[in-house]
PDB file of N, CA and C in Angstrom:
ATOM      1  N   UNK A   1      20.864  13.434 -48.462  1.00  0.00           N
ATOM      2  CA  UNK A   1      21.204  12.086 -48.816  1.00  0.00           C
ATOM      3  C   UNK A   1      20.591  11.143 -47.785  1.00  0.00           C
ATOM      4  N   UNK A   2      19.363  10.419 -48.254  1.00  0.00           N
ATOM      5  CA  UNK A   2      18.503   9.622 -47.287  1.00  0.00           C
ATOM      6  C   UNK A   2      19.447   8.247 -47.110  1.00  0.00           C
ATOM      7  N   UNK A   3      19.471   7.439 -45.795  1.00  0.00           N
ATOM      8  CA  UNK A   3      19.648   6.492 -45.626  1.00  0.00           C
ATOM      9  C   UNK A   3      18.688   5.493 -44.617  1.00  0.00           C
ATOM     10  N   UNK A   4      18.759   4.628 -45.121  1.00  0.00           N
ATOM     11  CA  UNK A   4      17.892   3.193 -43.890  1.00  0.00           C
ATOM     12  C   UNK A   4      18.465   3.490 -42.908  1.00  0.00           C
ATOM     13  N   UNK A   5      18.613   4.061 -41.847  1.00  0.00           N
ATOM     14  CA  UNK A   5      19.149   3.680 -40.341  1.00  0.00           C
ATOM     15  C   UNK A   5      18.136   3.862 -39.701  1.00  0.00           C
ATOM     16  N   UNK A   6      17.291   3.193 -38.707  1.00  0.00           N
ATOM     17  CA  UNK A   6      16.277   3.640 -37.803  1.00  0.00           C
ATOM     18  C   UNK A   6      17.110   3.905 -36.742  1.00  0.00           C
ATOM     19  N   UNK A   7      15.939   4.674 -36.064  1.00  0.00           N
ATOM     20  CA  UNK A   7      16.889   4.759 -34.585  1.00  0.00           C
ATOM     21  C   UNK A   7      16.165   4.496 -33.447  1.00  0.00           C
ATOM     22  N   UNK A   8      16.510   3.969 -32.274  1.00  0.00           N
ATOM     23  CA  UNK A   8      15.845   3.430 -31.160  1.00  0.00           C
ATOM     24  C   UNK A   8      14.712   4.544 -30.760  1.00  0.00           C
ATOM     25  N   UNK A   9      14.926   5.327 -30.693  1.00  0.00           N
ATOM     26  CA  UNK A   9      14.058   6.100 -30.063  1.00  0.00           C
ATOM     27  C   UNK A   9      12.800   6.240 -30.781  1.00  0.00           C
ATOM     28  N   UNK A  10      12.646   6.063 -32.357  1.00  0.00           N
ATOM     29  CA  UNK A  10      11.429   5.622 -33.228  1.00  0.00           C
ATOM     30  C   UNK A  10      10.860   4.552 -33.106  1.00  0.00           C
ATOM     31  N   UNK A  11      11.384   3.873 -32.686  1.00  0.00           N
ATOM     32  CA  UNK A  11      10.534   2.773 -32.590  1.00  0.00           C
ATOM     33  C   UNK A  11      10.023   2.509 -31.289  1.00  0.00           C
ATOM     34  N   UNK A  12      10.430   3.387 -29.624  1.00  0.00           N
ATOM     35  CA  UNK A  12      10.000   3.370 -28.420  1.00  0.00           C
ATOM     36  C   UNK A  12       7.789   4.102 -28.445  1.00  0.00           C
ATOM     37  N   UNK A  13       7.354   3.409 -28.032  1.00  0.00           N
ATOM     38  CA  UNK A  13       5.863   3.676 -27.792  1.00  0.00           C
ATOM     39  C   UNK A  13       6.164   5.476 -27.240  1.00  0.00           C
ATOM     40  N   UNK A  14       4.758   5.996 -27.619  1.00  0.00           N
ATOM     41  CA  UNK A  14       4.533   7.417 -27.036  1.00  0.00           C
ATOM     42  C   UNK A  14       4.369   7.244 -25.598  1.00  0.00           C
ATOM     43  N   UNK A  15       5.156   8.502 -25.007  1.00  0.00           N
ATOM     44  CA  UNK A  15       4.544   8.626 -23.269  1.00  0.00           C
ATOM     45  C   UNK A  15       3.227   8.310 -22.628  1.00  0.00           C
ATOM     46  N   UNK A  16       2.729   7.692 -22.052  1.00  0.00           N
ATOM     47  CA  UNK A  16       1.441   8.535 -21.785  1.00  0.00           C
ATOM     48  C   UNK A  16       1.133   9.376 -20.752  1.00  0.00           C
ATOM     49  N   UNK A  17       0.587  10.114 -21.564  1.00  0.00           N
ATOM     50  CA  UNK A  17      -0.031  11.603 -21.059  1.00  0.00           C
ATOM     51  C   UNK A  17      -0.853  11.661 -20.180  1.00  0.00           C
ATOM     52  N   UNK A  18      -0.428  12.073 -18.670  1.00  0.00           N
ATOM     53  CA  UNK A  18      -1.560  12.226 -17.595  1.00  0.00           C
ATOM     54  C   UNK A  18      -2.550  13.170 -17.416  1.00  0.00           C
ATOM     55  N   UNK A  19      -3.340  12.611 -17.405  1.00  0.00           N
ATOM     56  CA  UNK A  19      -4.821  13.064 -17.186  1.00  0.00           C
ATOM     57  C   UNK A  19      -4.798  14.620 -15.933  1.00  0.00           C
ATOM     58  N   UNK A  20      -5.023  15.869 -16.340  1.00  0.00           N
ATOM     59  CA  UNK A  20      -5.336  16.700 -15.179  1.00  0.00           C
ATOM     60  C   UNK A  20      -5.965  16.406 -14.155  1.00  0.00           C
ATOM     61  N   UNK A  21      -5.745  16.536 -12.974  1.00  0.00           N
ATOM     62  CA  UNK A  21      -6.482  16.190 -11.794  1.00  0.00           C
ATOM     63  C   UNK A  21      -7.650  16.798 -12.044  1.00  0.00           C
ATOM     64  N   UNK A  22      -8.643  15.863 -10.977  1.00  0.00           N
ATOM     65  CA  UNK A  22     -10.124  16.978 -11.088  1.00  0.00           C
ATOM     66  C   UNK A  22      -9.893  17.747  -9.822  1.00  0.00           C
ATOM     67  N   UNK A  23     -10.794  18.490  -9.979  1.00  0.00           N
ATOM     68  CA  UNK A  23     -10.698  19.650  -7.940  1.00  0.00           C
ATOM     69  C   UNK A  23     -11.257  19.253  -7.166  1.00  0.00           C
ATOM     70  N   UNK A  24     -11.862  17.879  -7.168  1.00  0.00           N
ATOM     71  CA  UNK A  24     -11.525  16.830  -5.824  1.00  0.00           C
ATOM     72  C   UNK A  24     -10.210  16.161  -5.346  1.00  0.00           C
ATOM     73  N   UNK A  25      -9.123  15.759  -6.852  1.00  0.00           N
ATOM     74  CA  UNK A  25      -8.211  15.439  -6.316  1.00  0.00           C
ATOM     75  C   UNK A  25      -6.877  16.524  -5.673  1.00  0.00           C
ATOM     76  N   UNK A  26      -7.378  17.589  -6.105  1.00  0.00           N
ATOM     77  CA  UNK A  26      -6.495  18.658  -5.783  1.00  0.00           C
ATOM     78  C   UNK A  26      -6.823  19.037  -4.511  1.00  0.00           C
ATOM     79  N   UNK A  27      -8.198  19.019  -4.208  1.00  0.00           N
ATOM     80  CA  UNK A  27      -8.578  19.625  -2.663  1.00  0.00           C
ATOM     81  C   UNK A  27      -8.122  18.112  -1.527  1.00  0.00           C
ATOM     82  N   UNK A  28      -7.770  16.825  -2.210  1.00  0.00           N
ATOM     83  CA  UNK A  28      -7.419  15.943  -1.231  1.00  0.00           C
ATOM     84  C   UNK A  28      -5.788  16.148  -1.033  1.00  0.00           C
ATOM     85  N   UNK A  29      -5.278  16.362  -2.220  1.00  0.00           N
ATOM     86  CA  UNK A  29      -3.463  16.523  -2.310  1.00  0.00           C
ATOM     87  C   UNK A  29      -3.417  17.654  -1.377  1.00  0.00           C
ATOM     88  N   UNK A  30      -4.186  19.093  -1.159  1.00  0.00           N
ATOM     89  CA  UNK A  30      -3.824  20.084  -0.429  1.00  0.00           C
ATOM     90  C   UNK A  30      -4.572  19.545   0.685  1.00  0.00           C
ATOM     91  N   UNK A  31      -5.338  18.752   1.214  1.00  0.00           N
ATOM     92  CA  UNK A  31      -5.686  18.572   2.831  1.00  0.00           C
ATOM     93  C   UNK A  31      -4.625  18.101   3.038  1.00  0.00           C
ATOM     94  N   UNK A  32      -3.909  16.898   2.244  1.00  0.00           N
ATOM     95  CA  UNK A  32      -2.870  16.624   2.667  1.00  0.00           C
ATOM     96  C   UNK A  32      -1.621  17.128   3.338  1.00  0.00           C
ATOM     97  N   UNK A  33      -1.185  18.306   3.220  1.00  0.00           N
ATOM     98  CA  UNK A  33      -0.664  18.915   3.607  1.00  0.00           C
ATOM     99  C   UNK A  33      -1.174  20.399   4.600  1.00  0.00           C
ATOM    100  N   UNK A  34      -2.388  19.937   5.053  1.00  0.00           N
ATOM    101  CA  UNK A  34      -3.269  21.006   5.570  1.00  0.00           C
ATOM    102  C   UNK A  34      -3.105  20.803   7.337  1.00  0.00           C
ATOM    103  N   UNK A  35      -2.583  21.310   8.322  1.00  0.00           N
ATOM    104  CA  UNK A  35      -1.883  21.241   9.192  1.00  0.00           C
ATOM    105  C   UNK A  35      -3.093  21.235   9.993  1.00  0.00           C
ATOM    106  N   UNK A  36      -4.431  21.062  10.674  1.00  0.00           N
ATOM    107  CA  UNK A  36      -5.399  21.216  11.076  1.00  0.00           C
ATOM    108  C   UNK A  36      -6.207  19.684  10.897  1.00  0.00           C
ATOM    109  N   UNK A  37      -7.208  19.833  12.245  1.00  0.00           N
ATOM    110  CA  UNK A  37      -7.618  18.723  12.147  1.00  0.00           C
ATOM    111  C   UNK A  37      -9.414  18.812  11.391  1.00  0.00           C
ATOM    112  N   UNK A  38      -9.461  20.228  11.143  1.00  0.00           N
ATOM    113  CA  UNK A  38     -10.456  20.139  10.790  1.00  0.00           C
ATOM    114  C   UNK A  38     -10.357  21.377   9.426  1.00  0.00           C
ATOM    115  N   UNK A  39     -11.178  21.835   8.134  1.00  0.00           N
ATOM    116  CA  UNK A  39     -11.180  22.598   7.334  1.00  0.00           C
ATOM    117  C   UNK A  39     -12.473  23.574   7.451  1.00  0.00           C
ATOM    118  N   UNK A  40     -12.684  24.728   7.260  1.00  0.00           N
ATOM    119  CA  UNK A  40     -13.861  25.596   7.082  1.00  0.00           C
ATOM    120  C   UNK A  40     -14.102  25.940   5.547  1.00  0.00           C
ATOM    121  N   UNK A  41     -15.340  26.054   5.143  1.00  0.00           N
ATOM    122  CA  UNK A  41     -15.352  26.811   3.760  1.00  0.00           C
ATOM    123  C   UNK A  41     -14.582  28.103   2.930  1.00  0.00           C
ATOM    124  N   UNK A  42     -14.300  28.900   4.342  1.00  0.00           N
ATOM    125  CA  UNK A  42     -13.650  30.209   3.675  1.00  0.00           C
ATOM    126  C   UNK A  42     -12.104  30.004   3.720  1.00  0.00           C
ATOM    127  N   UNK A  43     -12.119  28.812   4.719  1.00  0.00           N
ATOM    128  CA  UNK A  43     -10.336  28.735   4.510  1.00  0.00           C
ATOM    129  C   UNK A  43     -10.059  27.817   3.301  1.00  0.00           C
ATOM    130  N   UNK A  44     -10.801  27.278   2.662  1.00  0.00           N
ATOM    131  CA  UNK A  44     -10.367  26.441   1.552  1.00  0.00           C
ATOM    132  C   UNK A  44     -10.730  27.951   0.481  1.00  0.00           C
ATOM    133  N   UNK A  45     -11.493  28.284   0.448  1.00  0.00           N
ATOM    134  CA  UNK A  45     -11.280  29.397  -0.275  1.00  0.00           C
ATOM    135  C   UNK A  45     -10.493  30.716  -0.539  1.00  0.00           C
ATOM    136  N   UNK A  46      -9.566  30.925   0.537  1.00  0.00           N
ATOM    137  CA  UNK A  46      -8.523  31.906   1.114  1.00  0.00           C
ATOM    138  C   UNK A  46      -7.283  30.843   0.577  1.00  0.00           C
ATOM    139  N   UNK A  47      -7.208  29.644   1.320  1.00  0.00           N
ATOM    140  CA  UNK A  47      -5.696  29.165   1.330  1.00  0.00           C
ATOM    141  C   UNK A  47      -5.852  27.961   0.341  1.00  0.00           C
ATOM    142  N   UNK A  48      -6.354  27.375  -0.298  1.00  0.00           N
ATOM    143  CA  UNK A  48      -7.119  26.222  -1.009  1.00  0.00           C
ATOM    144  C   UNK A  48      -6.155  26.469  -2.716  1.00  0.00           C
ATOM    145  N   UNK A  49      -6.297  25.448  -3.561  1.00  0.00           N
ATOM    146  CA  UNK A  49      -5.422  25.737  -4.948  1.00  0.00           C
ATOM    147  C   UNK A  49      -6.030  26.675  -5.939  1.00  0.00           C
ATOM    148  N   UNK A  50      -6.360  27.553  -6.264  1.00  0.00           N
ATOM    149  CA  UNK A  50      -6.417  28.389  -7.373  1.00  0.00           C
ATOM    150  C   UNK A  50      -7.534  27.988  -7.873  1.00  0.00           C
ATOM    151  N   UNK A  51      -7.643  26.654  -8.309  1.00  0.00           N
ATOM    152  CA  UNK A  51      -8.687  26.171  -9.138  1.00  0.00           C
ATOM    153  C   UNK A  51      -9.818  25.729  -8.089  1.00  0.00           C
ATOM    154  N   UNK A  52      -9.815  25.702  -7.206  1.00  0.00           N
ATOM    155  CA  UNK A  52     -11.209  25.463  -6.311  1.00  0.00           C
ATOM    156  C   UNK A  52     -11.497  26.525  -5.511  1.00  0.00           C
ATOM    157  N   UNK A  53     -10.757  28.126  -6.156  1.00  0.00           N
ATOM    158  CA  UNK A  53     -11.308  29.170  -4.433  1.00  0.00           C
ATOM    159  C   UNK A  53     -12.540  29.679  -4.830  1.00  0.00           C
ATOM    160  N   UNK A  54     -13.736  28.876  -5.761  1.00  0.00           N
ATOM    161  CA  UNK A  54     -14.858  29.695  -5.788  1.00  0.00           C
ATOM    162  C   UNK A  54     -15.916  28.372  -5.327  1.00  0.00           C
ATOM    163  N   UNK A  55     -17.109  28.961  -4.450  1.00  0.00           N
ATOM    164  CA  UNK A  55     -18.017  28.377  -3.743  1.00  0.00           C
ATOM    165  C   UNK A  55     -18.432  26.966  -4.124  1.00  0.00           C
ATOM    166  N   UNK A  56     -18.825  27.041  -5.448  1.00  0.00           N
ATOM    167  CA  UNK A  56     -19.345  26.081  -5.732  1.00  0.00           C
ATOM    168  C   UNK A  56     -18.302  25.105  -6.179  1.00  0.00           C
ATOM    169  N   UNK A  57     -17.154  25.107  -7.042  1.00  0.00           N
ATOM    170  CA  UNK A  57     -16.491  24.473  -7.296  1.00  0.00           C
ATOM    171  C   UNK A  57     -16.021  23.954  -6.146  1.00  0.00           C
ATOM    172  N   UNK A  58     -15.876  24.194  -5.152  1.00  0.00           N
ATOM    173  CA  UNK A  58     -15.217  23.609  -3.672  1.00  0.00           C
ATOM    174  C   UNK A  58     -16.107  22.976  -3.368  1.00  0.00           C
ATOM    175  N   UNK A  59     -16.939  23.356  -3.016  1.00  0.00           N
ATOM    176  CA  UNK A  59     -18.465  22.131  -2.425  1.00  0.00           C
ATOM    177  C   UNK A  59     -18.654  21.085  -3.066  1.00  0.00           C
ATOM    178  N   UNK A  60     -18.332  21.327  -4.563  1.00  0.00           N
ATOM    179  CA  UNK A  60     -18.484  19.852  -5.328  1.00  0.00           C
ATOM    180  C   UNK A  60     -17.453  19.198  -5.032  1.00  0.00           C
ATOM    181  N   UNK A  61     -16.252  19.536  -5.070  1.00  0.00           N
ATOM    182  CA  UNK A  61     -14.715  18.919  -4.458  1.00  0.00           C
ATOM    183  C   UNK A  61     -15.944  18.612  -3.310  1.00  0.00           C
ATOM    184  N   UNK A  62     -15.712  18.819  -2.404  1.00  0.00           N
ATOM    185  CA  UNK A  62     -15.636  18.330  -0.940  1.00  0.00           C
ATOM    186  C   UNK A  62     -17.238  17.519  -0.923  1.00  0.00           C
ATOM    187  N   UNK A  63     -18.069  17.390  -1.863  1.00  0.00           N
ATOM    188  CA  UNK A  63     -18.805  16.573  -1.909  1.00  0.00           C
ATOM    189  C   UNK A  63     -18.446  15.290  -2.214  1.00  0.00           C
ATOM    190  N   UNK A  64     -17.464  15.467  -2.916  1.00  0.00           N
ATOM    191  CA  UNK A  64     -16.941  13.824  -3.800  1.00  0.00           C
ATOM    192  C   UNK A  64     -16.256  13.480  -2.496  1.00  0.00           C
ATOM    193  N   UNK A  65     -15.352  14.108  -2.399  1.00  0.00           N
ATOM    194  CA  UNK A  65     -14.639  13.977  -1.058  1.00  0.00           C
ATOM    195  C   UNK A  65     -15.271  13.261  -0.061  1.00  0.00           C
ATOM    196  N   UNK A  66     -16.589  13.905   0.987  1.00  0.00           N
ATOM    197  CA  UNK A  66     -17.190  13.361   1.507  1.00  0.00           C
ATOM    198  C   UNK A  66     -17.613  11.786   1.197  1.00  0.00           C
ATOM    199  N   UNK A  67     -18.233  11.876  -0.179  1.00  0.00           N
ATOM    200  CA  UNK A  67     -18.804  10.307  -0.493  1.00  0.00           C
ATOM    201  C   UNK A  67     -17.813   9.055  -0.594  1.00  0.00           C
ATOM    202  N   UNK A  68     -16.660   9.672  -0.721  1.00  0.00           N
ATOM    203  CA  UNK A  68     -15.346   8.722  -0.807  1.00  0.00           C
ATOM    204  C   UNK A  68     -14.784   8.417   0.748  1.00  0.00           C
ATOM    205  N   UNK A  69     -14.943   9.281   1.580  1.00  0.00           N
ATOM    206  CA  UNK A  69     -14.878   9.007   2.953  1.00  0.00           C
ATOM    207  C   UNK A  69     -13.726   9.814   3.565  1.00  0.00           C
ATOM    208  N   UNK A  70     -13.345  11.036   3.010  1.00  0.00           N
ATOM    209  CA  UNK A  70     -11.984  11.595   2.996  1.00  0.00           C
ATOM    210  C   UNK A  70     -12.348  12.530   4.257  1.00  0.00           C
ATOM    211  N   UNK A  71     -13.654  12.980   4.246  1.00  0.00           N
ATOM    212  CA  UNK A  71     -14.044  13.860   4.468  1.00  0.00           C
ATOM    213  C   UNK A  71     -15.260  13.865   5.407  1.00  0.00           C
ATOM    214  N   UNK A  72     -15.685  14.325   6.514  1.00  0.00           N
ATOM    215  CA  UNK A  72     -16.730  14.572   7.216  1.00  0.00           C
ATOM    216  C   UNK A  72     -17.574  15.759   7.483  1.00  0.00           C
ATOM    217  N   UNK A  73     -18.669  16.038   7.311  1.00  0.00           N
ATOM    218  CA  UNK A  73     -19.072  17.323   7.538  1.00  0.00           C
ATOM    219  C   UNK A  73     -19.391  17.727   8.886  1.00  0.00           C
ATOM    220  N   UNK A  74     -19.595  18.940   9.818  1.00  0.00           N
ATOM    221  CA  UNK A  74     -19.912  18.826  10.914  1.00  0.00           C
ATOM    222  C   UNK A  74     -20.799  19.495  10.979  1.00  0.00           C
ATOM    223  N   UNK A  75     -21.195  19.772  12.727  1.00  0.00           N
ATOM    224  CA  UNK A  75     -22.190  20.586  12.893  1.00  0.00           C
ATOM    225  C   UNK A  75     -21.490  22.343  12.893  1.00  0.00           C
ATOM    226  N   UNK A  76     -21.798  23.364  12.719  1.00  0.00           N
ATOM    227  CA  UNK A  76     -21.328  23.963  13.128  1.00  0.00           C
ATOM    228  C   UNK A  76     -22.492  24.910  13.574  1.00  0.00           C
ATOM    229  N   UNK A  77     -22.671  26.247  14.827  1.00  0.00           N
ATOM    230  CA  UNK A  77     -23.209  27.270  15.576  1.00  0.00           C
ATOM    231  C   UNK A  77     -23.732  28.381  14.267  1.00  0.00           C
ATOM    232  N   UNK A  78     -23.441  28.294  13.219  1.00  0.00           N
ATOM    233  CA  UNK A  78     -23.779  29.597  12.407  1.00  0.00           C
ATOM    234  C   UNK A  78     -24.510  28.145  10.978  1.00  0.00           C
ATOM    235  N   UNK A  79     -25.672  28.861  10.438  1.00  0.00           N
ATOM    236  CA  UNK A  79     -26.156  28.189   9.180  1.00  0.00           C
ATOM    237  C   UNK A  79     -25.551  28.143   8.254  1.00  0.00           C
ATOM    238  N   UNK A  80     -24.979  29.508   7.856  1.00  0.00           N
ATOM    239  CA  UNK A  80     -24.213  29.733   6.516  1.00  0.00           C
ATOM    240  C   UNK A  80     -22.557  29.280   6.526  1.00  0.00           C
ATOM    241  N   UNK A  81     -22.540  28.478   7.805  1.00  0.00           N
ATOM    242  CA  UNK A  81     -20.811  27.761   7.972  1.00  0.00           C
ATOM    243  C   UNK A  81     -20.559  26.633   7.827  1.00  0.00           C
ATOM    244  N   UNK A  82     -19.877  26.021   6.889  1.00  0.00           N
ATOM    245  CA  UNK A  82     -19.716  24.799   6.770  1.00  0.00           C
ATOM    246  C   UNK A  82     -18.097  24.367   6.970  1.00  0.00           C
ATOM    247  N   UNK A  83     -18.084  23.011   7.665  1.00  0.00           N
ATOM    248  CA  UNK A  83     -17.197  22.772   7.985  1.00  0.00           C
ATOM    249  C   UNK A  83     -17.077  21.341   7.727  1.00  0.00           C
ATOM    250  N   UNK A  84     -15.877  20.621   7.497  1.00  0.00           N
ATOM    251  CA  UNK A  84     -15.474  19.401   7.411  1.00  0.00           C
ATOM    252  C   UNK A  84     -14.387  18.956   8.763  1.00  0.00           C
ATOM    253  N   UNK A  85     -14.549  17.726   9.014  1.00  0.00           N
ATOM    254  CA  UNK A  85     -13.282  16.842   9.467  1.00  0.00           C
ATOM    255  C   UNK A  85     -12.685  16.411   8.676  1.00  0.00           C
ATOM    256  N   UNK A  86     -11.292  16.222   8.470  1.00  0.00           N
ATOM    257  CA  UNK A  86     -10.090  15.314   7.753  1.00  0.00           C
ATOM    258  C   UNK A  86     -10.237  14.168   8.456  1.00  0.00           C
ATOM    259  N   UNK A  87     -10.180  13.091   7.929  1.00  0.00           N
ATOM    260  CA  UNK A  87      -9.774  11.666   7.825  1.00  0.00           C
ATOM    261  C   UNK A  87      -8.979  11.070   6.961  1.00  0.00           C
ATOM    262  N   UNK A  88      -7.988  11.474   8.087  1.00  0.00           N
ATOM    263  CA  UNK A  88      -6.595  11.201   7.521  1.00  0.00           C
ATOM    264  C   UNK A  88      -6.332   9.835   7.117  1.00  0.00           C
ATOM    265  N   UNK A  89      -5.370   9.284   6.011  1.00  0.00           N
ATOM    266  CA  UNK A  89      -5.231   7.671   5.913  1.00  0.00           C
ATOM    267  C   UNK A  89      -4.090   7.381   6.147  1.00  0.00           C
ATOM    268  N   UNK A  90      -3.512   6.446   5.767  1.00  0.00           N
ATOM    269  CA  UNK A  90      -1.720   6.310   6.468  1.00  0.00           C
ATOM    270  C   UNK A  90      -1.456   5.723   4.811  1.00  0.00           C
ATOM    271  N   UNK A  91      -1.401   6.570   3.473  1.00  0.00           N
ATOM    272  CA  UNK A  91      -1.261   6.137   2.420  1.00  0.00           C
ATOM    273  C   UNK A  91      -0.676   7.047   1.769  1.00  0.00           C
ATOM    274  N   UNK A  92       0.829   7.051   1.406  1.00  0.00           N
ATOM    275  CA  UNK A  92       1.519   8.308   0.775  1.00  0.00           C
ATOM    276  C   UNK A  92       0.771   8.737  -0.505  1.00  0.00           C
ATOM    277  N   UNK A  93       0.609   8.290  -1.545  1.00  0.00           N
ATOM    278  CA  UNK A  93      -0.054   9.563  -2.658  1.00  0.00           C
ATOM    279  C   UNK A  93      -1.578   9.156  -2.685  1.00  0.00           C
ATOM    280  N   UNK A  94      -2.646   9.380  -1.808  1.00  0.00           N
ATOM    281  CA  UNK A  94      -3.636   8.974  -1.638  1.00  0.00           C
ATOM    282  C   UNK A  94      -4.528   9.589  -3.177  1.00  0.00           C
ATOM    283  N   UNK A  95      -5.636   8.899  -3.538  1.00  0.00           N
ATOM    284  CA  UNK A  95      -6.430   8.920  -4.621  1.00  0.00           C
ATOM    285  C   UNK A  95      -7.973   8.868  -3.686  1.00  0.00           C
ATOM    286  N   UNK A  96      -8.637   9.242  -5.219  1.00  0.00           N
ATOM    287  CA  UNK A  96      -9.880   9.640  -4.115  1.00  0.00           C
ATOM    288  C   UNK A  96     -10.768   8.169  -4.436  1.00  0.00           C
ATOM    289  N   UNK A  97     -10.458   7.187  -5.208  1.00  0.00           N
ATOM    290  CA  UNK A  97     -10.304   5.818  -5.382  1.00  0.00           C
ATOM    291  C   UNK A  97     -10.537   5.168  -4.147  1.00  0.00           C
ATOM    292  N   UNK A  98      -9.351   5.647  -3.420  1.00  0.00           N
ATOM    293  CA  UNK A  98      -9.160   4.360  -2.408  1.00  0.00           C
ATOM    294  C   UNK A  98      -9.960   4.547  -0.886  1.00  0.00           C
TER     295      UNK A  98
END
């Protein structure tokens, strides 16, 4: 037995749906919490999120990274070692935006 009653909740707009991070913003959310003043390649690949522990996918993270300023590369004693500095910001949910 149909009746006219609408109900509030039909007529409220859809959620919107957030966008998956890319694995630049995931490799900045985990520096964030990365206790060191500096990162190596194999430790982002050992301790790093799931979705960035393979070579190349991390380098592209930490390339964007770099160009956004999150990130510094250094020198390091071995060719095949790459290493970054953190540059830390004083901004609670930092974006790779800012």
């Amino acid at each position: 037995m149909p009746n006219d009653k609408t109900f509030s909740f039909a007529d409220e707009p859809a959620p919107e749906i957030k966008q998956p991070h890319s694995e630049a913003q995931k490799m900045l959310d985990w520096l964030q919490r990365w206790n060191k003043p500096t990162v190596r390649m194999n430790e982002i690949l050992v301790y790093g999120p799931r979705s960035i522990r393979k070579r190349k996918i991390a380098i592209d993270a930490a390339e964007v990274l770099v160009k956004h300023g999150w990130l510094t590369q250094l020198q390091t004693r071995r060719p095949n070692m790459v290493e970054w500095q953190i540059n830390r910001r004083a901004i609670v949910h930092p974006t790779i935006a800012t």
